[in-house]
N, C-alpha and C. Protein backbone atom coordinates (compact mmCIF):
# COMPACT_ATOMS: atom_id res chain seq x y z
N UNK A 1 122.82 118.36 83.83
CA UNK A 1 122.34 117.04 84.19
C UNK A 1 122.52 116.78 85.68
N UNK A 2 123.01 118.11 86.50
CA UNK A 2 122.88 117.30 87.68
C UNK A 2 121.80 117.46 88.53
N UNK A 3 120.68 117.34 88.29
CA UNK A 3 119.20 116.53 88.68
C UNK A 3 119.60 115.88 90.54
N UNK A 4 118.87 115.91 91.20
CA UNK A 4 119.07 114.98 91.93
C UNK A 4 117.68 113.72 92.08
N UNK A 5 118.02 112.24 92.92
CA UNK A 5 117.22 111.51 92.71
C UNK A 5 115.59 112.16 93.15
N UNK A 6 114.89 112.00 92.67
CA UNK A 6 113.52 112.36 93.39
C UNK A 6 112.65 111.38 92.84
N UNK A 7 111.64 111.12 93.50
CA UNK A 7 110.61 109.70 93.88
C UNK A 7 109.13 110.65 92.80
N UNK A 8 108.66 109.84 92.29
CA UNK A 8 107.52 110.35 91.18
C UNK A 8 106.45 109.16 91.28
N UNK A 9 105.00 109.70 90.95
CA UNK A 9 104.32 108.41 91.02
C UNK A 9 103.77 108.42 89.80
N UNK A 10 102.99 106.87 88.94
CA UNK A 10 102.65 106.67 87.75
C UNK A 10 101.48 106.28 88.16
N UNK A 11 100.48 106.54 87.50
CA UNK A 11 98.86 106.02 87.63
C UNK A 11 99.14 105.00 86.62
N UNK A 12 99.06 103.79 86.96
CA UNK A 12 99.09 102.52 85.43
C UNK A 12 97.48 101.92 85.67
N UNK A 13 97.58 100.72 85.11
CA UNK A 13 96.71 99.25 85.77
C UNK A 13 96.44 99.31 86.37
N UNK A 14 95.19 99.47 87.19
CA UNK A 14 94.83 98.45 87.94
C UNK A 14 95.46 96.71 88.23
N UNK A 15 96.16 96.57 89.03
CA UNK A 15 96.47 94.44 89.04
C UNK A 15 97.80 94.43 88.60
N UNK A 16 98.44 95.56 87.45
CA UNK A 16 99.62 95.23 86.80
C UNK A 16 100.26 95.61 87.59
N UNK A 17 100.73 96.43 88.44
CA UNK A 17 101.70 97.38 89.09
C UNK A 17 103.03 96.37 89.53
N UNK A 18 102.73 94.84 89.81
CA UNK A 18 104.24 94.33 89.46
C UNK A 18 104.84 93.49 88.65
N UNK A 19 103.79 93.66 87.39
CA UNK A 19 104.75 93.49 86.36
C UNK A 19 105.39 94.42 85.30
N UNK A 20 104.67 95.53 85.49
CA UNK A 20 105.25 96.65 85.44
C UNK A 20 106.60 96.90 86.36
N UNK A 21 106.73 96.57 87.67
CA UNK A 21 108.11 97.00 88.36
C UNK A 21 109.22 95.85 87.71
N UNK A 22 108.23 94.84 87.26
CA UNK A 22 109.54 93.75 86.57
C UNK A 22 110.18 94.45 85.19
N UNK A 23 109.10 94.98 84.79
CA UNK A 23 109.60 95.07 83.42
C UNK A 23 110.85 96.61 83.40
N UNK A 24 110.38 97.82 84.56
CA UNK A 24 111.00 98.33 84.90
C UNK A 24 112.26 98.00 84.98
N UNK A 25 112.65 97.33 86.31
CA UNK A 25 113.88 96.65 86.61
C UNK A 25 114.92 96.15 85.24
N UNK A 26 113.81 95.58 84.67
CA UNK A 26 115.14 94.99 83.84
C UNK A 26 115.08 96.23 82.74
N UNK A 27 114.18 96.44 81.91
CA UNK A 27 114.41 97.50 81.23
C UNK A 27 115.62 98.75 81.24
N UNK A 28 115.34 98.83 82.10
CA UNK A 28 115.90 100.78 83.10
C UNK A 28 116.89 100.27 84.02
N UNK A 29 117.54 99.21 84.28
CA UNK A 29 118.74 98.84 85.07
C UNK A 29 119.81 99.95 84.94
N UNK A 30 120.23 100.32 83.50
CA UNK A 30 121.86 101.09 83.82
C UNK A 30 121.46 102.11 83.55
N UNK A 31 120.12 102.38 83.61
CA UNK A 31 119.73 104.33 83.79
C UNK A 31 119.58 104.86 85.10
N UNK A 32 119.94 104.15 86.08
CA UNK A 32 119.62 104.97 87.42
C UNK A 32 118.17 105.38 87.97
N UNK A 33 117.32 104.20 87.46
CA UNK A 33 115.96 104.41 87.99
C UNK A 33 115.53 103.39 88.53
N UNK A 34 114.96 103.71 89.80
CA UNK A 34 114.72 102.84 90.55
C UNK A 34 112.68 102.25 90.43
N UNK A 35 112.44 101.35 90.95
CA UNK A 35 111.17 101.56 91.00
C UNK A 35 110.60 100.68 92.09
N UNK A 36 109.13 100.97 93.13
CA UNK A 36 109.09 100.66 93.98
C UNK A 36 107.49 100.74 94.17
N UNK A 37 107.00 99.34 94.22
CA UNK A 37 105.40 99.24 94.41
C UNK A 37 105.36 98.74 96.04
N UNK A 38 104.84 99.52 96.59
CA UNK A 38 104.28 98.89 98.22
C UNK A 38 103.62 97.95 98.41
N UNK A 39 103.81 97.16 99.13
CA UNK A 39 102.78 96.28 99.49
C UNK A 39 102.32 96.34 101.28
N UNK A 40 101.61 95.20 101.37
CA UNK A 40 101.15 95.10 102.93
C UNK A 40 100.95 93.58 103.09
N UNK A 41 100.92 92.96 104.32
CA UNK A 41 100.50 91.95 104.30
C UNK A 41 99.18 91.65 105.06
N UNK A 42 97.99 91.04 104.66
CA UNK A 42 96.57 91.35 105.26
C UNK A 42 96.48 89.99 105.31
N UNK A 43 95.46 89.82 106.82
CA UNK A 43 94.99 88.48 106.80
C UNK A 43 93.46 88.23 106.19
N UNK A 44 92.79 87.27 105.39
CA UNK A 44 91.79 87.11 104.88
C UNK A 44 91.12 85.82 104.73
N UNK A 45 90.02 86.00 105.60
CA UNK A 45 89.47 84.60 105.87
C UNK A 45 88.02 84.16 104.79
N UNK A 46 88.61 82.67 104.41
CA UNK A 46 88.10 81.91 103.46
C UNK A 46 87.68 81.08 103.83
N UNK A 47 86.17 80.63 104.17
CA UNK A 47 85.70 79.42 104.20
C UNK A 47 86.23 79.23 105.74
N UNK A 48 86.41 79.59 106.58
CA UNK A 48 86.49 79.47 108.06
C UNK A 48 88.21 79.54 108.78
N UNK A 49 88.86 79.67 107.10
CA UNK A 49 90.64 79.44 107.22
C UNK A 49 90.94 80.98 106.81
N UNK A 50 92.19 81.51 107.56
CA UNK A 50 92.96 82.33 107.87
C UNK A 50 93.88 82.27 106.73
N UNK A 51 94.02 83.22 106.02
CA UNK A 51 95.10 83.72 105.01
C UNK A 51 95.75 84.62 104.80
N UNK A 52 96.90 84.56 104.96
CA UNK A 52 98.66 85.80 104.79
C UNK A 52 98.32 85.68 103.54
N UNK A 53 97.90 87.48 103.12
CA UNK A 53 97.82 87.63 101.93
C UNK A 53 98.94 88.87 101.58
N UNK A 54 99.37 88.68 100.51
CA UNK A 54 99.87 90.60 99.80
C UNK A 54 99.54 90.97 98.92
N UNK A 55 98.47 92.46 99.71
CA UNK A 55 98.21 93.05 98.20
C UNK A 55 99.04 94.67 98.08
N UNK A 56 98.49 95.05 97.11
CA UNK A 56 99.49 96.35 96.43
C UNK A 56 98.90 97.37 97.50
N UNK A 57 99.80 98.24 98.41
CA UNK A 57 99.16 99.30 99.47
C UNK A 57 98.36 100.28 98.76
N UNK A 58 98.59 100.78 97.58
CA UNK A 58 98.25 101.61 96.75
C UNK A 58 97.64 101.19 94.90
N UNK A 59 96.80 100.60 95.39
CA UNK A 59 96.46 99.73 93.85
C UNK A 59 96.24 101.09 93.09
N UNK A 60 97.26 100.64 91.74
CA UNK A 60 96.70 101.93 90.57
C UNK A 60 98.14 102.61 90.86
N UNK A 61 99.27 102.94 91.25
CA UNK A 61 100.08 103.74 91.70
C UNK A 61 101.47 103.02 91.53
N UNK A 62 102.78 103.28 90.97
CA UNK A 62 103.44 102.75 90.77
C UNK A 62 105.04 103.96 91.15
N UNK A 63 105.45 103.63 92.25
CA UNK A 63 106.47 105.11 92.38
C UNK A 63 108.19 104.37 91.80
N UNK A 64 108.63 105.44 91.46
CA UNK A 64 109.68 106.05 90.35
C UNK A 64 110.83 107.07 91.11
N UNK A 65 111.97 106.44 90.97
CA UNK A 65 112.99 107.44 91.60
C UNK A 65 113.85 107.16 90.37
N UNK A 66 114.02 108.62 90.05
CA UNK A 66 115.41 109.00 88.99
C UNK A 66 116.03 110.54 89.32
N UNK A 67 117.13 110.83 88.71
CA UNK A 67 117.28 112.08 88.49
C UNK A 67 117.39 112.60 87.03
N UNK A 68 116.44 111.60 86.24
CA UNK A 68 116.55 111.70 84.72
C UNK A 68 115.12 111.70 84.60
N UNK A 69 114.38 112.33 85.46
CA UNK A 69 112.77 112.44 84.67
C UNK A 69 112.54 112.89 83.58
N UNK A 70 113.35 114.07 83.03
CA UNK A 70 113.08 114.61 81.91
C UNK A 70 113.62 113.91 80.56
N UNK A 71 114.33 113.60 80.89
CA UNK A 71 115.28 112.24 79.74
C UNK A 71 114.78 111.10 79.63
N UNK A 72 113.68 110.54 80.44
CA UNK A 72 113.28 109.36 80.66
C UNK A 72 111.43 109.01 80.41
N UNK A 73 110.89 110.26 80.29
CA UNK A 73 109.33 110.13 80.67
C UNK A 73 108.85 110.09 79.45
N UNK A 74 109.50 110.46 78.64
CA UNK A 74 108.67 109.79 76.98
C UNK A 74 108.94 108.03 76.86
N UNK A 75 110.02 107.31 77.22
CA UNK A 75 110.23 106.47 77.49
C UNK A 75 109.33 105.34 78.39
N UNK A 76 109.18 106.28 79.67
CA UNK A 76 108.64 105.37 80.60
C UNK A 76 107.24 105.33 80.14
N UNK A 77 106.68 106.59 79.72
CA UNK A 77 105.44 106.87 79.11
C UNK A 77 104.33 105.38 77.96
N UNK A 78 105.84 105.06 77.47
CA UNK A 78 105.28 104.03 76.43
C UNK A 78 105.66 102.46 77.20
N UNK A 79 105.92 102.63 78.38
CA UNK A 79 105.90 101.14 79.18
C UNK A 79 104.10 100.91 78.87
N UNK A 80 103.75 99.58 78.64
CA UNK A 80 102.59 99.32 78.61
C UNK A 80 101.79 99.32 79.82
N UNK A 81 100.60 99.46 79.94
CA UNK A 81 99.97 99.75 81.39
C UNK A 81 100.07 100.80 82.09
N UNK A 82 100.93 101.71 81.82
CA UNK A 82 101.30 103.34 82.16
C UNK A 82 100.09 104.44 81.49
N UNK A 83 99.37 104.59 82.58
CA UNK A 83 98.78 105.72 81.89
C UNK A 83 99.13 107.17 82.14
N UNK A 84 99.51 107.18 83.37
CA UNK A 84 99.99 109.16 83.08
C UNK A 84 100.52 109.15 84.77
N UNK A 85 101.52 110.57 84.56
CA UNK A 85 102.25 110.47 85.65
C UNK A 85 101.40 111.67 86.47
N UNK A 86 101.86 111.09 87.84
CA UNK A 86 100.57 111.88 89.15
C UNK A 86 101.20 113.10 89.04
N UNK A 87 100.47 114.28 89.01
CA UNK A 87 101.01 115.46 89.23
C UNK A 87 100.49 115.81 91.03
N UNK A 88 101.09 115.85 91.90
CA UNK A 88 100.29 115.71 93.33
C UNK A 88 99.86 117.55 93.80
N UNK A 89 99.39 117.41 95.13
CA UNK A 89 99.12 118.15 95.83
C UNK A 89 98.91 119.84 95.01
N UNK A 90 99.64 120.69 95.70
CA UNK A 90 99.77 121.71 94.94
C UNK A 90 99.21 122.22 93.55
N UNK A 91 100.23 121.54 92.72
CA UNK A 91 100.55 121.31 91.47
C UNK A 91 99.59 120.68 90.61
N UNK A 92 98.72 119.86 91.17
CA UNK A 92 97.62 118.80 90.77
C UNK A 92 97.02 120.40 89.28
N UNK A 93 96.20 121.01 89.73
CA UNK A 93 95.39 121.45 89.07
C UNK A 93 96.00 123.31 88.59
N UNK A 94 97.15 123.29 88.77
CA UNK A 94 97.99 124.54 88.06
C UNK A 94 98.97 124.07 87.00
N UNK A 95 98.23 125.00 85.87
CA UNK A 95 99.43 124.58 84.51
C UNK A 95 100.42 125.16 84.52
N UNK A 96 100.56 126.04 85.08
CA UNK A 96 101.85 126.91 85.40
C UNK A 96 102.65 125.89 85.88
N UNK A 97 102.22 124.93 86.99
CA UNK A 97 103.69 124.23 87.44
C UNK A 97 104.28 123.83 86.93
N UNK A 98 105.77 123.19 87.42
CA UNK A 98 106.78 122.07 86.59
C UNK A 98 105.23 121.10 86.45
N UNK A 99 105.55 120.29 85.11
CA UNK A 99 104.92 118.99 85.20
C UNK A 99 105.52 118.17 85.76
N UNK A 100 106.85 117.79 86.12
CA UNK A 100 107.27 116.66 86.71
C UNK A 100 107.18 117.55 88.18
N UNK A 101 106.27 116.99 88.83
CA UNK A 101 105.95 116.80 90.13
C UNK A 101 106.71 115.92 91.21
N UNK A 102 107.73 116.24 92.08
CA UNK A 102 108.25 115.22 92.37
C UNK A 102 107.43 114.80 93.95
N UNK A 103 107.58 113.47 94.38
CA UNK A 103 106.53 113.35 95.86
C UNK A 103 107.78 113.94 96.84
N UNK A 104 107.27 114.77 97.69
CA UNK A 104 107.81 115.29 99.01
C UNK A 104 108.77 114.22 99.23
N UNK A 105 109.98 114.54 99.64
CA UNK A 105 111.05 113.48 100.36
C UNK A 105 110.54 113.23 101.47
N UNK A 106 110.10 113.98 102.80
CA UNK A 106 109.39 113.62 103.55
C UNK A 106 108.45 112.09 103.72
N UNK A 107 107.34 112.33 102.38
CA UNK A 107 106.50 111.24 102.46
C UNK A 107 106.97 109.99 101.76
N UNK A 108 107.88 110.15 100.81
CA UNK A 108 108.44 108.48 100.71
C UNK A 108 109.68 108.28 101.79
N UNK A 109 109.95 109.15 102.18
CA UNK A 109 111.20 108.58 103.61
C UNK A 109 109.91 107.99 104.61
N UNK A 110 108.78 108.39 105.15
CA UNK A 110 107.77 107.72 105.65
C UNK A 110 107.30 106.56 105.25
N UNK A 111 107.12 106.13 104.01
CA UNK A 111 106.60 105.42 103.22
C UNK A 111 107.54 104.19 102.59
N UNK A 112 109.05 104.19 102.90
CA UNK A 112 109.82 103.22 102.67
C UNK A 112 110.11 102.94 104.10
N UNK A 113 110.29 103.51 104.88
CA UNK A 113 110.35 103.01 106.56
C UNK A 113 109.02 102.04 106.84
N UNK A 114 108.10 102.24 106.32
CA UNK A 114 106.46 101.67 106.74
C UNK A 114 106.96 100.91 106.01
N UNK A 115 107.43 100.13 105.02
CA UNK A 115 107.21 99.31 104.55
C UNK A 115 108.56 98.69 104.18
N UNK A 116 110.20 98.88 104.67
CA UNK A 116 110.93 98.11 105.01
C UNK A 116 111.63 98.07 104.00
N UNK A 117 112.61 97.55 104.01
CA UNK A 117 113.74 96.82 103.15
C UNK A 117 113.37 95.83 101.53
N UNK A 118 112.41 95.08 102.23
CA UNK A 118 111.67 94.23 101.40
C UNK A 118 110.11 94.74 100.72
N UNK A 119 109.89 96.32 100.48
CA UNK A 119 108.81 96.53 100.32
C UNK A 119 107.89 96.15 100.53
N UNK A 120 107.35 95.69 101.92
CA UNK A 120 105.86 94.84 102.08
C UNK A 120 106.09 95.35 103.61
N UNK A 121 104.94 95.90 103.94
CA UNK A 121 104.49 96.11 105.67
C UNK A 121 104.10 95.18 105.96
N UNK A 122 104.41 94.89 106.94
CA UNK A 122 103.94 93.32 107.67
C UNK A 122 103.27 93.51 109.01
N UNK A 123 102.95 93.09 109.85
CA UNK A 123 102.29 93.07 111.09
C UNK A 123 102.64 93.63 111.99
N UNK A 124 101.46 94.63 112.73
CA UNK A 124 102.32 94.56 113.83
C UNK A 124 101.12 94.67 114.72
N UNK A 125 102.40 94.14 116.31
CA UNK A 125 101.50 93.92 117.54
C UNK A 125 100.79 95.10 118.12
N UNK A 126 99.48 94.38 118.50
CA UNK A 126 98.79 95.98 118.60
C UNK A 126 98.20 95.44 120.59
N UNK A 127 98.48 96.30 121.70
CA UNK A 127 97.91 96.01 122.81
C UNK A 127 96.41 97.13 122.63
N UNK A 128 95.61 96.61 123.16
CA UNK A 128 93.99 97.20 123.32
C UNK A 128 93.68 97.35 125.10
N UNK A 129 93.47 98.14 125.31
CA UNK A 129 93.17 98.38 126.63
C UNK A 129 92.34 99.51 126.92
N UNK A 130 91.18 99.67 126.92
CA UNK A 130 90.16 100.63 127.52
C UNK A 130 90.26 101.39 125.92
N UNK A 131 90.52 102.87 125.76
CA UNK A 131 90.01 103.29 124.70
C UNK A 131 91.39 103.68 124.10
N UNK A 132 92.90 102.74 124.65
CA UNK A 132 94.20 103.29 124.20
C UNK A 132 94.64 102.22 123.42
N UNK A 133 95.40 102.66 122.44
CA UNK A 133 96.13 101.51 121.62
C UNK A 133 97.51 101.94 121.58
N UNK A 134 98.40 100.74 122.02
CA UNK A 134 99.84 100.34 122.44
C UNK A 134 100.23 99.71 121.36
N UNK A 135 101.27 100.38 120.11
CA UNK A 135 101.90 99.15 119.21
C UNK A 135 102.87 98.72 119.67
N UNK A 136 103.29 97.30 120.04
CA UNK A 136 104.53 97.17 120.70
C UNK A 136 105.55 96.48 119.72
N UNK A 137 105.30 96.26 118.28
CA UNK A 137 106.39 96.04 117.46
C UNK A 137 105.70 96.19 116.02
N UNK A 138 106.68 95.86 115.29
CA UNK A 138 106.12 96.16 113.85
C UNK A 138 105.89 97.55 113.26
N UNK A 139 105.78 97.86 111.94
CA UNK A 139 105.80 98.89 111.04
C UNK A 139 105.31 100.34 111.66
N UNK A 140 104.39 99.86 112.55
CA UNK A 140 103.46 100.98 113.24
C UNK A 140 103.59 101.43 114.85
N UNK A 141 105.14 100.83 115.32
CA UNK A 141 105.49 101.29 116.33
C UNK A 141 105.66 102.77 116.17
N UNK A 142 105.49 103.06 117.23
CA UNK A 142 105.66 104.57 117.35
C UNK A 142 104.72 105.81 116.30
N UNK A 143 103.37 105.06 115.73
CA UNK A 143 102.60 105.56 114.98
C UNK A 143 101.01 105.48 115.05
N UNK A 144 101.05 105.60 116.68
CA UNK A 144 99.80 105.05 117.12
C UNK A 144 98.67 106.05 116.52
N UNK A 145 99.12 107.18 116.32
CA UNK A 145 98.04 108.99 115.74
C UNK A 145 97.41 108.53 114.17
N UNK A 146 97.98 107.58 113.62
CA UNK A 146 97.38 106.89 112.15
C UNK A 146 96.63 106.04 111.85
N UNK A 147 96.56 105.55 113.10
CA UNK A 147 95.42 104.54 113.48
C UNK A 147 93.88 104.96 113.97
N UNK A 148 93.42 104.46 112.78
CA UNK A 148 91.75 105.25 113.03
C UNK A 148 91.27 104.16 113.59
N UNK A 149 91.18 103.23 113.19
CA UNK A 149 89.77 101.74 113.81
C UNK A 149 90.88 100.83 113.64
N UNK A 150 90.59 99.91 114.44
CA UNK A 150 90.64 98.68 114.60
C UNK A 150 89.57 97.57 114.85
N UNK A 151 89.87 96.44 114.02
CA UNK A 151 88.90 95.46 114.12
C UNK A 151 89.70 94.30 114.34
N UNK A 152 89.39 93.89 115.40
CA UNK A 152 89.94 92.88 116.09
C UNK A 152 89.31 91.53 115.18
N UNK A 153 88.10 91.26 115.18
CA UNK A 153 87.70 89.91 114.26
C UNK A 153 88.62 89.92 113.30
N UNK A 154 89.01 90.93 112.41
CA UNK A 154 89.76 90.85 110.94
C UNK A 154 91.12 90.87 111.44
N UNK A 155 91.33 90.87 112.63
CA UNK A 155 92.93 91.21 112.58
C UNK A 155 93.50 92.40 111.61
N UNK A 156 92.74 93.92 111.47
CA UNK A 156 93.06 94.45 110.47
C UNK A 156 93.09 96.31 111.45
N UNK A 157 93.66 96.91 110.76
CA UNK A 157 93.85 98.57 111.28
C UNK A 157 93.48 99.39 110.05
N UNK A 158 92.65 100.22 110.45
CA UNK A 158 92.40 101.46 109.58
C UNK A 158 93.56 102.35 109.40
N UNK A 159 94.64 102.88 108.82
CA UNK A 159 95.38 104.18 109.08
C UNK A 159 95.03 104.87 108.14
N UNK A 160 95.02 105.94 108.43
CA UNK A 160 95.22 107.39 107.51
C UNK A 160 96.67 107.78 107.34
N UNK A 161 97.15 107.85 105.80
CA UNK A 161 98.47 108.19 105.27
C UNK A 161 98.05 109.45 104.03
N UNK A 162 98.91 110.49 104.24
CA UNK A 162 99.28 111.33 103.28
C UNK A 162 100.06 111.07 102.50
N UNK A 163 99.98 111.04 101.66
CA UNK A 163 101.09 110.57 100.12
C UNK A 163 100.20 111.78 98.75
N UNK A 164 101.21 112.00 98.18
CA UNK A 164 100.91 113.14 97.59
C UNK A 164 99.80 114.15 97.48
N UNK A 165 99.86 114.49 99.14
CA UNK A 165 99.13 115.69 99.52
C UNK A 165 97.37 115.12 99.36
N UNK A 166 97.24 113.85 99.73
CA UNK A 166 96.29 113.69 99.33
C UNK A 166 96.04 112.43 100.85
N UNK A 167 94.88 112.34 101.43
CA UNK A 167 94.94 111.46 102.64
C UNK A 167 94.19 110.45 102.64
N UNK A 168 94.61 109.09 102.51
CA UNK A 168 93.68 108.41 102.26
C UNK A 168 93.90 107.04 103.55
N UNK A 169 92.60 105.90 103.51
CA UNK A 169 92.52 105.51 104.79
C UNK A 169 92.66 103.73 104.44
N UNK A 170 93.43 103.03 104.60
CA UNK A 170 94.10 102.12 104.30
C UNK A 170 94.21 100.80 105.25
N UNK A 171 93.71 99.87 104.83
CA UNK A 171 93.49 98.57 105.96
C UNK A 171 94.73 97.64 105.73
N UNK A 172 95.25 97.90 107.08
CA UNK A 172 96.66 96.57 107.08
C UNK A 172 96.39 95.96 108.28
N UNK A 173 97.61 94.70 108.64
CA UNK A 173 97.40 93.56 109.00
C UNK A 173 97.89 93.84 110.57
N UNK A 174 97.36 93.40 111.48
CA UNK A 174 97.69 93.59 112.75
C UNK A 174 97.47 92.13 113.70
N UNK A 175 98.42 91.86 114.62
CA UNK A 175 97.86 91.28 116.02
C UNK A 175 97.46 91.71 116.89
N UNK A 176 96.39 91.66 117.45
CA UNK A 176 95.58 92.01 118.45
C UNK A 176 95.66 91.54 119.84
N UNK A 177 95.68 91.94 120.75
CA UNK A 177 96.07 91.28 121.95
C UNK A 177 95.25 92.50 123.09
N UNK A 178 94.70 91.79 124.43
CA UNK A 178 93.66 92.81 125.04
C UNK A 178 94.93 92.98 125.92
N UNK A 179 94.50 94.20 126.86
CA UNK A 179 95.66 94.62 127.96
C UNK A 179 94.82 93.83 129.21
């Protein structure tokens, strides 16, 4: 049993992914499993008004840290809204592999830094000047190479993130400011 913790992802719901982490939490408290849905915070304009919104960074995706996957996945299996656990990268399409796939430590040590203490990425300041972009605070300091587009009207950033070997291109919330 000595397993160590490793981070796993669940394909559930669509929309459910936090009431699923509620039901997690309390469920799975004194088993040593943690669980952790990302969010972001995006601005979205309604009718001419500006709105701090949060939605799920990864709708459909629900990540899982235990060192009891194997003791635990018939279990977690029958949480409602759970449909099947991600087998990533590599592993995706070989039956030979372990089935429990665990996500690279790498990409959730990336992926809990982006998104903080409080699971939700929040804003950050972005300087614009000729064809360079300067983040000078927030989630995406020092991550200017992930930033594909920016759209200044939306207050919003394109990045490209790898998460289980797979790259996908993701709109979060930014301030904009010209140099």
């Amino acid at each position: 049993m000595g397993e160590s913790m490793n981070w796993y992802s669940f394909f559930v719901q669509s929309g459910k992914e936090e009431e699923i982490k509620l039901f997690m939490d309390r469920f799975y408290a004194l088993q040593h499993l943690s669980c952790l849905v990302p969010k972001r915070m995006i601005p979205e304009r309604k009718q001419g008004k500006t709105r701090h919104c949060t939605k799920v960074l990864f709708p459909g995706y629900i990540f899982i840290q235990t060192g009891q996957i194997h003791d635990l996945y018939y279990n977690i299996k029958k949480t409602p809204y759970i449909l099947y656990m991600v087998n990533g990268g590599i592993h995706k399409h070989d039956q030979a592999a372990n089935f429990f796939t665990p996500i690279p430590k790498e990409q959730m040590d990336w992926l809990i830094q982006l998104c903080g203490d409080n699971g939700t990425m929040g804003y950050s300041d972005i300087i614009l000047g000729g064809n360079q972009i300067k983040v000078t605070s927030g989630p995406l300091l020092g991550k200017e190479a992930m930033i594909r587009k920016i759209d200044k009207r939306k207050s919003r950033a394109k990045i490209e993130v790898q998460l289980l070997n797979e790259v996908k291109l993701i709109d979060v919330g930014v301030n904009v400011s010209l140099a």
